[in-house]
PDB file of N, CA and C in Angstrom:
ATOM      1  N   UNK A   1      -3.578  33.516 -21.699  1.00  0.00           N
ATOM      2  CA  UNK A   1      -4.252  33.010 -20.520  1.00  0.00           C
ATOM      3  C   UNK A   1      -5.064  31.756 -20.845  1.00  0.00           C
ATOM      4  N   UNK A   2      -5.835  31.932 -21.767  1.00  0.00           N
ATOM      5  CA  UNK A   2      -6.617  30.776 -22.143  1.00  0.00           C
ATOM      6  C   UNK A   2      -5.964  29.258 -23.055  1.00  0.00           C
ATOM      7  N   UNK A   3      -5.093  29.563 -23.597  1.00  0.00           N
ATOM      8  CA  UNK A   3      -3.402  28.470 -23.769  1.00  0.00           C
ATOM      9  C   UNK A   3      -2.908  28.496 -22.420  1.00  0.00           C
ATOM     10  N   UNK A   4      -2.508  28.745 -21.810  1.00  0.00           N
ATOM     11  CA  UNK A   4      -2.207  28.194 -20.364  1.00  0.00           C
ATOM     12  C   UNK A   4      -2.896  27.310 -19.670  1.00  0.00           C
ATOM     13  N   UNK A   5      -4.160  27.705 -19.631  1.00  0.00           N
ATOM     14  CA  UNK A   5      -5.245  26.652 -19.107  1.00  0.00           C
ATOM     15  C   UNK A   5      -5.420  25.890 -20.009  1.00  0.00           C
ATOM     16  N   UNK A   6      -5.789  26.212 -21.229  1.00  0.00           N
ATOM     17  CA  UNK A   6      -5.784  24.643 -21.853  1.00  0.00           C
ATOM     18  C   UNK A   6      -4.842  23.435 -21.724  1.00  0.00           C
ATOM     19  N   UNK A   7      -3.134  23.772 -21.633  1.00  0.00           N
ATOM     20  CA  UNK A   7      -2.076  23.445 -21.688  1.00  0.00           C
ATOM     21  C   UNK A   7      -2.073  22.355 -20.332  1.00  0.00           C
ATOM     22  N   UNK A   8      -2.897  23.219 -19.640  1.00  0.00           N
ATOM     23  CA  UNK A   8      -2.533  22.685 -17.792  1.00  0.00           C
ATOM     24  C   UNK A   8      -3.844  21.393 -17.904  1.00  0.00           C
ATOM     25  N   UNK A   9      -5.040  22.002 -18.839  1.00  0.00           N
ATOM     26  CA  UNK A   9      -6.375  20.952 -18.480  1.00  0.00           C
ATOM     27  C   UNK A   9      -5.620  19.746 -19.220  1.00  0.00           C
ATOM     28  N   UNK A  10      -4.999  19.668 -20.411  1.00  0.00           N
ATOM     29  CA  UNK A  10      -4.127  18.895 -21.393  1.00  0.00           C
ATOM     30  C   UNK A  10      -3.217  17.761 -21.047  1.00  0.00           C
ATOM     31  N   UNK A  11      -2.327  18.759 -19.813  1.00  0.00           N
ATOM     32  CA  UNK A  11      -1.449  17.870 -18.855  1.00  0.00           C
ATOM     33  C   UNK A  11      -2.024  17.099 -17.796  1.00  0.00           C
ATOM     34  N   UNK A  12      -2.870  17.487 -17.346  1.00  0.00           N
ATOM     35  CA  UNK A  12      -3.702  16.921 -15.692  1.00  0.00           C
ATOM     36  C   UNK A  12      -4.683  15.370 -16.776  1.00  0.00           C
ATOM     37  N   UNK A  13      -5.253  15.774 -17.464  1.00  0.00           N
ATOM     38  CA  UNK A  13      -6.024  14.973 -18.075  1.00  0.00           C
ATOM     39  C   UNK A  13      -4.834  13.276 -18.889  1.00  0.00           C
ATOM     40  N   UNK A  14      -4.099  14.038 -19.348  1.00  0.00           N
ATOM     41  CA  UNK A  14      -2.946  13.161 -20.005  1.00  0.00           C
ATOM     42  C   UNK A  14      -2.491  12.016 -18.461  1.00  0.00           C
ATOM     43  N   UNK A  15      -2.210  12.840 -17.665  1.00  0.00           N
ATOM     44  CA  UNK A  15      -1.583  11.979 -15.896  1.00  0.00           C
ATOM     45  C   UNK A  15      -2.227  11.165 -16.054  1.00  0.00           C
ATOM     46  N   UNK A  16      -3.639  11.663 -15.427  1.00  0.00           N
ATOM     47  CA  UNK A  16      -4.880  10.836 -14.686  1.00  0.00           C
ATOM     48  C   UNK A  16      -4.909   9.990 -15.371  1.00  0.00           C
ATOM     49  N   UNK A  17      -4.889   9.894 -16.677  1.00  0.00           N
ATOM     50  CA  UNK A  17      -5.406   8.286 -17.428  1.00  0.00           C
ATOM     51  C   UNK A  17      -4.556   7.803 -17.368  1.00  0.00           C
ATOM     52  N   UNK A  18      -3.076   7.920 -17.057  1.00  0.00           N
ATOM     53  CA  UNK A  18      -1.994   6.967 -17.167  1.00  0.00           C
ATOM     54  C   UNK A  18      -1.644   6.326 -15.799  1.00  0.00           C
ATOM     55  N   UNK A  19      -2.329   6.872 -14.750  1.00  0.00           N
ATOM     56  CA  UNK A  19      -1.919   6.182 -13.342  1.00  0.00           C
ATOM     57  C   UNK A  19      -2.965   5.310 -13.245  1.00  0.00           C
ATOM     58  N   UNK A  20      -2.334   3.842 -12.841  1.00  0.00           N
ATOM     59  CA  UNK A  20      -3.116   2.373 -12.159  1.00  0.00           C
ATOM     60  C   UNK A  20      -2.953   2.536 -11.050  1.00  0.00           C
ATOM     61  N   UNK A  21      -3.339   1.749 -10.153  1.00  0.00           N
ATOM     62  CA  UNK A  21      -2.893   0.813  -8.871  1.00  0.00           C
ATOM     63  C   UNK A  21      -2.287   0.414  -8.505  1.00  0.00           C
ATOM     64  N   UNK A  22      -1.485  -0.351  -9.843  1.00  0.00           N
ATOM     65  CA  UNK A  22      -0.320  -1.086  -9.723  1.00  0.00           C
ATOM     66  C   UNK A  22       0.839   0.296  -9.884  1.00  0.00           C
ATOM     67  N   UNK A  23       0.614   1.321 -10.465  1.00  0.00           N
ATOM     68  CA  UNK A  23       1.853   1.760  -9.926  1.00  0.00           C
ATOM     69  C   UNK A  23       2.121   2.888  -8.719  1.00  0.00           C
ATOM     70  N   UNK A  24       0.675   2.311  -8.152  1.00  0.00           N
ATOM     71  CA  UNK A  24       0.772   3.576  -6.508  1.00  0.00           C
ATOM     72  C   UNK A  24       1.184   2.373  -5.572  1.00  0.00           C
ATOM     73  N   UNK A  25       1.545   1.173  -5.754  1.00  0.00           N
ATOM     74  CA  UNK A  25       2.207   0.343  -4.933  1.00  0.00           C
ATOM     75  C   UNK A  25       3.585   0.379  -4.405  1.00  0.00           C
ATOM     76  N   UNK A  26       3.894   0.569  -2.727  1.00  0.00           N
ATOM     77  CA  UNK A  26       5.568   0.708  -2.074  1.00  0.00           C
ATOM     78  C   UNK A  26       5.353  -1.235  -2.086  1.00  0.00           C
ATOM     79  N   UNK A  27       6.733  -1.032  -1.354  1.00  0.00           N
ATOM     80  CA  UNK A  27       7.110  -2.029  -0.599  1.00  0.00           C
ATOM     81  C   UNK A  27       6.050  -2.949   0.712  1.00  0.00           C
ATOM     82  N   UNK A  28       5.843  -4.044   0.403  1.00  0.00           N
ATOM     83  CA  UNK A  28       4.989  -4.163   1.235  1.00  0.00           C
ATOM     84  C   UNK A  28       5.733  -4.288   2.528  1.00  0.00           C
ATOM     85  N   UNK A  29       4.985  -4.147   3.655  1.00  0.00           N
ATOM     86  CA  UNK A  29       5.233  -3.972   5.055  1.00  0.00           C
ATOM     87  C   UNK A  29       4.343  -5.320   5.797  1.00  0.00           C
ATOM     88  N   UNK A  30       5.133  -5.579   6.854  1.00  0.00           N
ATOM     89  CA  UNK A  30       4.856  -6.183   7.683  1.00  0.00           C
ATOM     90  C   UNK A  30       4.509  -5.893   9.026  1.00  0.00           C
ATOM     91  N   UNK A  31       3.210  -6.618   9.883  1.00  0.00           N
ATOM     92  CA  UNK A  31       2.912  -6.161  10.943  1.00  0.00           C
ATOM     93  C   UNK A  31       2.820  -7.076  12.023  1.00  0.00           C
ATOM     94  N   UNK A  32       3.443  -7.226  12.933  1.00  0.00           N
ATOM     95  CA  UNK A  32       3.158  -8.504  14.099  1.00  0.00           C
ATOM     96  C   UNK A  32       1.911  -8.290  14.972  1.00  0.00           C
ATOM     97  N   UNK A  33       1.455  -9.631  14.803  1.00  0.00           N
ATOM     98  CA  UNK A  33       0.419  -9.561  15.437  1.00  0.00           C
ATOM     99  C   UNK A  33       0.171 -11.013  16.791  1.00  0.00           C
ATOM    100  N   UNK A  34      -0.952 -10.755  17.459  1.00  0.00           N
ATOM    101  CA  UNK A  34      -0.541 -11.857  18.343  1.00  0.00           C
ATOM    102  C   UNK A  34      -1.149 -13.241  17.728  1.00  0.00           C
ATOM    103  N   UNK A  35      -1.599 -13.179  16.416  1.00  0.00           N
ATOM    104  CA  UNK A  35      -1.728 -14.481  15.765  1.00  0.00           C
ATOM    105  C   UNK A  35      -0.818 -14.690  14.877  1.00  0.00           C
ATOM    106  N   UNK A  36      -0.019 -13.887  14.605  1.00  0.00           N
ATOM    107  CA  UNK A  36       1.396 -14.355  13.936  1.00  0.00           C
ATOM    108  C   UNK A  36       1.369 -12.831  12.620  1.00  0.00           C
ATOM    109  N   UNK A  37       2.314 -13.001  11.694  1.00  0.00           N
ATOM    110  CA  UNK A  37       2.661 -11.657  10.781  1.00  0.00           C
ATOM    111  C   UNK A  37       1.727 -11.367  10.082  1.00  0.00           C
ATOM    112  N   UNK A  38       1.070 -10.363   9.575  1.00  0.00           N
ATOM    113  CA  UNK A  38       0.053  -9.782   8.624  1.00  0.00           C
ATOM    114  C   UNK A  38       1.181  -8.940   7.303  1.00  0.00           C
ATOM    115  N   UNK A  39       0.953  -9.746   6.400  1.00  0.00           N
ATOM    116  CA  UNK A  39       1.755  -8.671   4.936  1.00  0.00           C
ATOM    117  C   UNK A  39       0.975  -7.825   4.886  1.00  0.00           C
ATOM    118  N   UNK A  40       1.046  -6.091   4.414  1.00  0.00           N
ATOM    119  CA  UNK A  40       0.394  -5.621   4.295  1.00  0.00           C
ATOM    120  C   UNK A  40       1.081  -5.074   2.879  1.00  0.00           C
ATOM    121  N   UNK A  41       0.171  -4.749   1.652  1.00  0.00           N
ATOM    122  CA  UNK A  41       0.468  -3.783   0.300  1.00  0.00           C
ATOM    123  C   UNK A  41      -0.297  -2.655   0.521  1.00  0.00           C
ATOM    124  N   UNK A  42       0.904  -1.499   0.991  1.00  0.00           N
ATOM    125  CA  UNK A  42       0.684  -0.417   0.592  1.00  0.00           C
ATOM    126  C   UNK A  42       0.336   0.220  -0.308  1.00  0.00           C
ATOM    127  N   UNK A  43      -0.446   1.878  -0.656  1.00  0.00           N
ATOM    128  CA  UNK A  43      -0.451   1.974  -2.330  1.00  0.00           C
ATOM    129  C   UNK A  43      -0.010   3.459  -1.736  1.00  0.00           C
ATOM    130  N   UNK A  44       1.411   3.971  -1.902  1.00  0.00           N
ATOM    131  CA  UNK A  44       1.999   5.132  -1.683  1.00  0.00           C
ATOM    132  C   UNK A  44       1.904   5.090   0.016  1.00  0.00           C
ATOM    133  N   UNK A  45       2.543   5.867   0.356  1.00  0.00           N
ATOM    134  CA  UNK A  45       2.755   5.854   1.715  1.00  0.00           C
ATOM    135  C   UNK A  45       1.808   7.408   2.289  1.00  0.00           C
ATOM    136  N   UNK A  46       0.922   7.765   1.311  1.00  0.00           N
ATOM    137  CA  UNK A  46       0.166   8.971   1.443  1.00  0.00           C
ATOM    138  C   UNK A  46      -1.406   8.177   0.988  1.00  0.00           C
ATOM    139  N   UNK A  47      -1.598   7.553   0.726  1.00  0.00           N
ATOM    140  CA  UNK A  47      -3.076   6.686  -0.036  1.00  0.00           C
ATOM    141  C   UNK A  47      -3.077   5.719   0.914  1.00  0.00           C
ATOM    142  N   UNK A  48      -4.715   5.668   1.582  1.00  0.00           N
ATOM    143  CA  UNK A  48      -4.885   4.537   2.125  1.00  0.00           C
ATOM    144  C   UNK A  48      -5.545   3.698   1.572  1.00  0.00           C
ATOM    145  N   UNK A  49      -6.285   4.374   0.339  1.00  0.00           N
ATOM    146  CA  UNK A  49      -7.389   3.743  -0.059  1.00  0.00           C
ATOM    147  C   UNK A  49      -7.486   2.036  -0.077  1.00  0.00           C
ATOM    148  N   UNK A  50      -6.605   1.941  -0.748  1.00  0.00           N
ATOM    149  CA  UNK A  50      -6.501   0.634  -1.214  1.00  0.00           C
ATOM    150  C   UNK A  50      -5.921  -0.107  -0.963  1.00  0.00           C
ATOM    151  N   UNK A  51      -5.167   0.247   0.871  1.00  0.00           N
ATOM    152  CA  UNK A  51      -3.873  -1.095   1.488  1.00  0.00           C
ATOM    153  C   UNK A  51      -4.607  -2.216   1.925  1.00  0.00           C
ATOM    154  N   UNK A  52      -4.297  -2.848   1.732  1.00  0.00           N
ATOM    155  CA  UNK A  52      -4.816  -4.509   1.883  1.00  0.00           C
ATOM    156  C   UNK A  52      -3.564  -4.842   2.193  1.00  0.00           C
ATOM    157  N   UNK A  53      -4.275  -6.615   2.757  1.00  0.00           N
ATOM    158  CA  UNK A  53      -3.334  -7.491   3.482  1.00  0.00           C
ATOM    159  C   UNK A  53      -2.980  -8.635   2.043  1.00  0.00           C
ATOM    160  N   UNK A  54      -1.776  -8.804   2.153  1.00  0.00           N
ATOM    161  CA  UNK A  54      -1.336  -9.578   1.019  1.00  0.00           C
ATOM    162  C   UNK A  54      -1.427 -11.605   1.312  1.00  0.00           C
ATOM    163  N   UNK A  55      -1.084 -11.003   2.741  1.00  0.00           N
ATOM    164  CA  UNK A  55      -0.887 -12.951   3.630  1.00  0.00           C
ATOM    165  C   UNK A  55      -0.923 -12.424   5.191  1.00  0.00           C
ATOM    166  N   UNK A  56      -1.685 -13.069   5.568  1.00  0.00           N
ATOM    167  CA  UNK A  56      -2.235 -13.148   6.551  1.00  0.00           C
ATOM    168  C   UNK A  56      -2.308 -14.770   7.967  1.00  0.00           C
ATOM    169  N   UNK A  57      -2.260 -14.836   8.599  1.00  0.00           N
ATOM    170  CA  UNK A  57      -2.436 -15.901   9.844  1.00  0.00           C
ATOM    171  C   UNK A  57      -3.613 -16.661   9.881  1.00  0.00           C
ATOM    172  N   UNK A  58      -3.661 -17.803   9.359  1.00  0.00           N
ATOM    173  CA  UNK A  58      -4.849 -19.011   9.042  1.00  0.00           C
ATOM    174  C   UNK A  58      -5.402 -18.598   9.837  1.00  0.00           C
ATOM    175  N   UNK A  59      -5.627 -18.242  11.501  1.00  0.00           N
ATOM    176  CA  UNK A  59      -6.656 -18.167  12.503  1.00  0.00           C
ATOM    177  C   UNK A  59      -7.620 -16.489  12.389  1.00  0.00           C
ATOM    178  N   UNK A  60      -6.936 -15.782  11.318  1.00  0.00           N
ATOM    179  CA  UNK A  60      -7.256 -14.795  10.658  1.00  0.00           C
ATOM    180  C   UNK A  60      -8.253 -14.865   9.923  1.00  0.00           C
ATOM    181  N   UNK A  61      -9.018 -13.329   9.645  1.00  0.00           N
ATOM    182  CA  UNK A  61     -10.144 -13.390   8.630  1.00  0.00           C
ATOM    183  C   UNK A  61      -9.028 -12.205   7.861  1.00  0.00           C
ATOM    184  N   UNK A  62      -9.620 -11.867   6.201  1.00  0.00           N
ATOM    185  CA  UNK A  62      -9.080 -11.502   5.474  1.00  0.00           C
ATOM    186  C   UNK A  62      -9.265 -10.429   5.846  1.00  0.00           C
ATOM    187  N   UNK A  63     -10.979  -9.669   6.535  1.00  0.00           N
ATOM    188  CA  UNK A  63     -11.548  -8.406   6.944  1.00  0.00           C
ATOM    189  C   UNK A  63     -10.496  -7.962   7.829  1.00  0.00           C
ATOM    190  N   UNK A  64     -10.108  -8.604   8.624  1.00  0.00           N
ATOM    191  CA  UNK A  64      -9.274  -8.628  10.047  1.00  0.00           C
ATOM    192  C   UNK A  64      -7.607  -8.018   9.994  1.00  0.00           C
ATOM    193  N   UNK A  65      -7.188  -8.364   8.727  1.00  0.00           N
ATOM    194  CA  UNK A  65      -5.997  -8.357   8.282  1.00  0.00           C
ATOM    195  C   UNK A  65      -5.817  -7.158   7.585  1.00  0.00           C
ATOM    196  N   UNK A  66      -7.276  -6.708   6.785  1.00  0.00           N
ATOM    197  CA  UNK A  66      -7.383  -5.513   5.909  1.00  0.00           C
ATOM    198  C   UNK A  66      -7.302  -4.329   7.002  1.00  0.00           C
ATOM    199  N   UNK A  67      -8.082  -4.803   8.201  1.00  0.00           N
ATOM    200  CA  UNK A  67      -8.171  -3.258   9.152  1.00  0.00           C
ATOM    201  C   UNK A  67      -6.996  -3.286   9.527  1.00  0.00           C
ATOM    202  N   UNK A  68      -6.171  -4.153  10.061  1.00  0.00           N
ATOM    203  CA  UNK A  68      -4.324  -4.274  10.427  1.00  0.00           C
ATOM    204  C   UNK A  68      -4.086  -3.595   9.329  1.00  0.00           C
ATOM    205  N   UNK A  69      -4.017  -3.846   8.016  1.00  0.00           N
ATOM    206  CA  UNK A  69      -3.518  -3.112   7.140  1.00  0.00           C
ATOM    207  C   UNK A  69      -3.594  -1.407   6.983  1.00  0.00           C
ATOM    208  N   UNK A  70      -4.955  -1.116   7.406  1.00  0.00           N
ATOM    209  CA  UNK A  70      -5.136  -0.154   7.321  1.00  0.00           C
ATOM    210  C   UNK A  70      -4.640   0.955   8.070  1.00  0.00           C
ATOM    211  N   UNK A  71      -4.474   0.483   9.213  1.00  0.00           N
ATOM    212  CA  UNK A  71      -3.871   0.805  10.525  1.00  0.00           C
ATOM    213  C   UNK A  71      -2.287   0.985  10.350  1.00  0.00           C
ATOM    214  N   UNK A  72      -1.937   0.313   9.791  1.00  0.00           N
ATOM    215  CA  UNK A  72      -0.387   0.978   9.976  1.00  0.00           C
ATOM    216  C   UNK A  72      -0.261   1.612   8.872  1.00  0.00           C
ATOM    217  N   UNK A  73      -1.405   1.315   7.528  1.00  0.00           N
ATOM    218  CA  UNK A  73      -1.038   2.783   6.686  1.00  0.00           C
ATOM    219  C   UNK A  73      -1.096   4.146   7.718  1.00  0.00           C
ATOM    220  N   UNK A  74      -2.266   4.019   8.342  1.00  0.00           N
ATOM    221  CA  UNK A  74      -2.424   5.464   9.497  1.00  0.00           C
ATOM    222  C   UNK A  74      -1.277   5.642   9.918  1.00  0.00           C
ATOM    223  N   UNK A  75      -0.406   4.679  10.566  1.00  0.00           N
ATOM    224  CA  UNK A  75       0.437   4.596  11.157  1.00  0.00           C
ATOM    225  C   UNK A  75       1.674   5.660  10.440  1.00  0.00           C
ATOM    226  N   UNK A  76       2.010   4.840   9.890  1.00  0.00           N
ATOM    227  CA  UNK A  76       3.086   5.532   8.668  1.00  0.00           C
ATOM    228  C   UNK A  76       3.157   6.931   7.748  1.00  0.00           C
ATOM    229  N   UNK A  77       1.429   6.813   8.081  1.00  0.00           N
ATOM    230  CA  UNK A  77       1.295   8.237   7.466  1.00  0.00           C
ATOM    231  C   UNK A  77       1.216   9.489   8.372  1.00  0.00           C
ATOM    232  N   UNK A  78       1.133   8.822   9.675  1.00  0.00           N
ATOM    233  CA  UNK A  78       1.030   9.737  11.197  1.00  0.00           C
ATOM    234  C   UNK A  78       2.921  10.158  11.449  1.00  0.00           C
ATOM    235  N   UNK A  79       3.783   9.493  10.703  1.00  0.00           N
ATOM    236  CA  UNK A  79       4.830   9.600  10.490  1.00  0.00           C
ATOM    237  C   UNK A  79       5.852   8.392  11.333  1.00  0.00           C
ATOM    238  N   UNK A  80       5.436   7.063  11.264  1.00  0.00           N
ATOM    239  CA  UNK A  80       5.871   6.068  12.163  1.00  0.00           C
ATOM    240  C   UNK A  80       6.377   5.036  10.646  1.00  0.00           C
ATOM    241  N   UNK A  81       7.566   4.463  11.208  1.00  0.00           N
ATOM    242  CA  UNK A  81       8.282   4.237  10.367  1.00  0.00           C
ATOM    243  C   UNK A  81       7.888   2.852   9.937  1.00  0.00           C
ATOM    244  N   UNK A  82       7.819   2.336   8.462  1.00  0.00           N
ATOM    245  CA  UNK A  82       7.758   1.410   7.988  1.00  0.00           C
ATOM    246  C   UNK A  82       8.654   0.037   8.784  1.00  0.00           C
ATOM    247  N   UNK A  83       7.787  -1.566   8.318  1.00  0.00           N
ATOM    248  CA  UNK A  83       8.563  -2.628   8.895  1.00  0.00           C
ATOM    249  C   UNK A  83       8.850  -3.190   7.507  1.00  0.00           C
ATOM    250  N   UNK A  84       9.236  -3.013   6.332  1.00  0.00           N
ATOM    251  CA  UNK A  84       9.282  -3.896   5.094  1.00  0.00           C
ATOM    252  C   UNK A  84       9.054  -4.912   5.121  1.00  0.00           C
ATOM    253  N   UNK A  85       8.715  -6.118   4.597  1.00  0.00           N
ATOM    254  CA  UNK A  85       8.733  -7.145   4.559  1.00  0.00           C
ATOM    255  C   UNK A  85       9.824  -8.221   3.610  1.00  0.00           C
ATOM    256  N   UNK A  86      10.196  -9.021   4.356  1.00  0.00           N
ATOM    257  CA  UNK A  86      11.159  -9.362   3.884  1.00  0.00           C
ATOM    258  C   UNK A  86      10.785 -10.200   2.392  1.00  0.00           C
ATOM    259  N   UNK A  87      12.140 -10.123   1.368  1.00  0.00           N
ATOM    260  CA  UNK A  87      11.595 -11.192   0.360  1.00  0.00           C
ATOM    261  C   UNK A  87      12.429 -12.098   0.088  1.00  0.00           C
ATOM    262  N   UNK A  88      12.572 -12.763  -0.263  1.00  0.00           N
ATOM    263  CA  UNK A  88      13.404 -14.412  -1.086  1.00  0.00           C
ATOM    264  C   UNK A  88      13.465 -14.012  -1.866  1.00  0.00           C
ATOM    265  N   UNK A  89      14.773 -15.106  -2.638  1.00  0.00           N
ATOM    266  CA  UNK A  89      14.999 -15.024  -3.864  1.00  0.00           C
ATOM    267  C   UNK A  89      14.339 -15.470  -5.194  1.00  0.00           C
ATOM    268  N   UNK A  90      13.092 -15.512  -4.657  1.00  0.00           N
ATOM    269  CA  UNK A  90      12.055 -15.819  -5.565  1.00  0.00           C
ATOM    270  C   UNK A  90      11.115 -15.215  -5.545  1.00  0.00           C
ATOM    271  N   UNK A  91      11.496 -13.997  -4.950  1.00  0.00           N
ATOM    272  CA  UNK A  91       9.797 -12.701  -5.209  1.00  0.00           C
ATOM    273  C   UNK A  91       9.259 -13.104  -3.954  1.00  0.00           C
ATOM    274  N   UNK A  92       9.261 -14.076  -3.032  1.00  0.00           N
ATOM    275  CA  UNK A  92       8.162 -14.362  -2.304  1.00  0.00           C
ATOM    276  C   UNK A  92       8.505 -13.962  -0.793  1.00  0.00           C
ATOM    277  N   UNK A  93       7.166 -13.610   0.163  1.00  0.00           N
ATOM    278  CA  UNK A  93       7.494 -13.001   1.109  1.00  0.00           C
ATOM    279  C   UNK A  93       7.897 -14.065   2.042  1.00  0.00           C
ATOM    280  N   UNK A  94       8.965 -13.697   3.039  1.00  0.00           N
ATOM    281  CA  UNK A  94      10.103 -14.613   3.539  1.00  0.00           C
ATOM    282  C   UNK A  94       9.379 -14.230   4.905  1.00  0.00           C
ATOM    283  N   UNK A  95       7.800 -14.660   5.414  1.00  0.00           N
ATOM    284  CA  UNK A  95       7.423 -14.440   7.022  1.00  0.00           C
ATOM    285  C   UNK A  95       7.062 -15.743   6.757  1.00  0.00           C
ATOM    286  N   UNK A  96       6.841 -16.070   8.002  1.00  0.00           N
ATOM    287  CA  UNK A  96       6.626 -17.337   9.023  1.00  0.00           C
ATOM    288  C   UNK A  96       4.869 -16.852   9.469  1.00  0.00           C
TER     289      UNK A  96
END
């Protein structure tokens, strides 16, 4: 009994230090807005903590873009389907 729990405190402890940020990141998503597209970076499609807006609409504030962001994490996690964002052939996001 007490090797079991150690075994399990052993494994949980080993995880936790090995997960970043960078690897609770999906696909980023895109959101239309009436000032033009908001990128949004997801971090898992279950974590809101940390979705932020990646690019955002010059007439935009960054705050502004983060609550859009946040919002369709709700969204998605309320079970509403992702918009991906498109990319180029150079890594870079392909919105207007």
């Amino acid at each position: 009994m007490i090797m079991r729990a150690l075994l399990a405190a052993t494994a949980v402890a080993a995880v936790s230090g090995c997960v970043t940020k960078n690897d609770l990141t999906s696909q980023p998503v895109v959101v239309e807005t009436a000032l033009g597209p908001v990128v949004c970076q997801l971090y898992t499609l279950e974590q809101l903590l940390f979705d932020t807006s990646v690019q955002h609409p010059v007439g935009m504030s960054t705050e502004a873009a983060n609550e859009i962001c946040k919002k369709e994490g709700v969204r998605i996690l309320n079970g509403g389907a992702p918009v991906y964002a498109p990319v180029n052939s150079h890594g870079e996001y392909a919105v207007n």
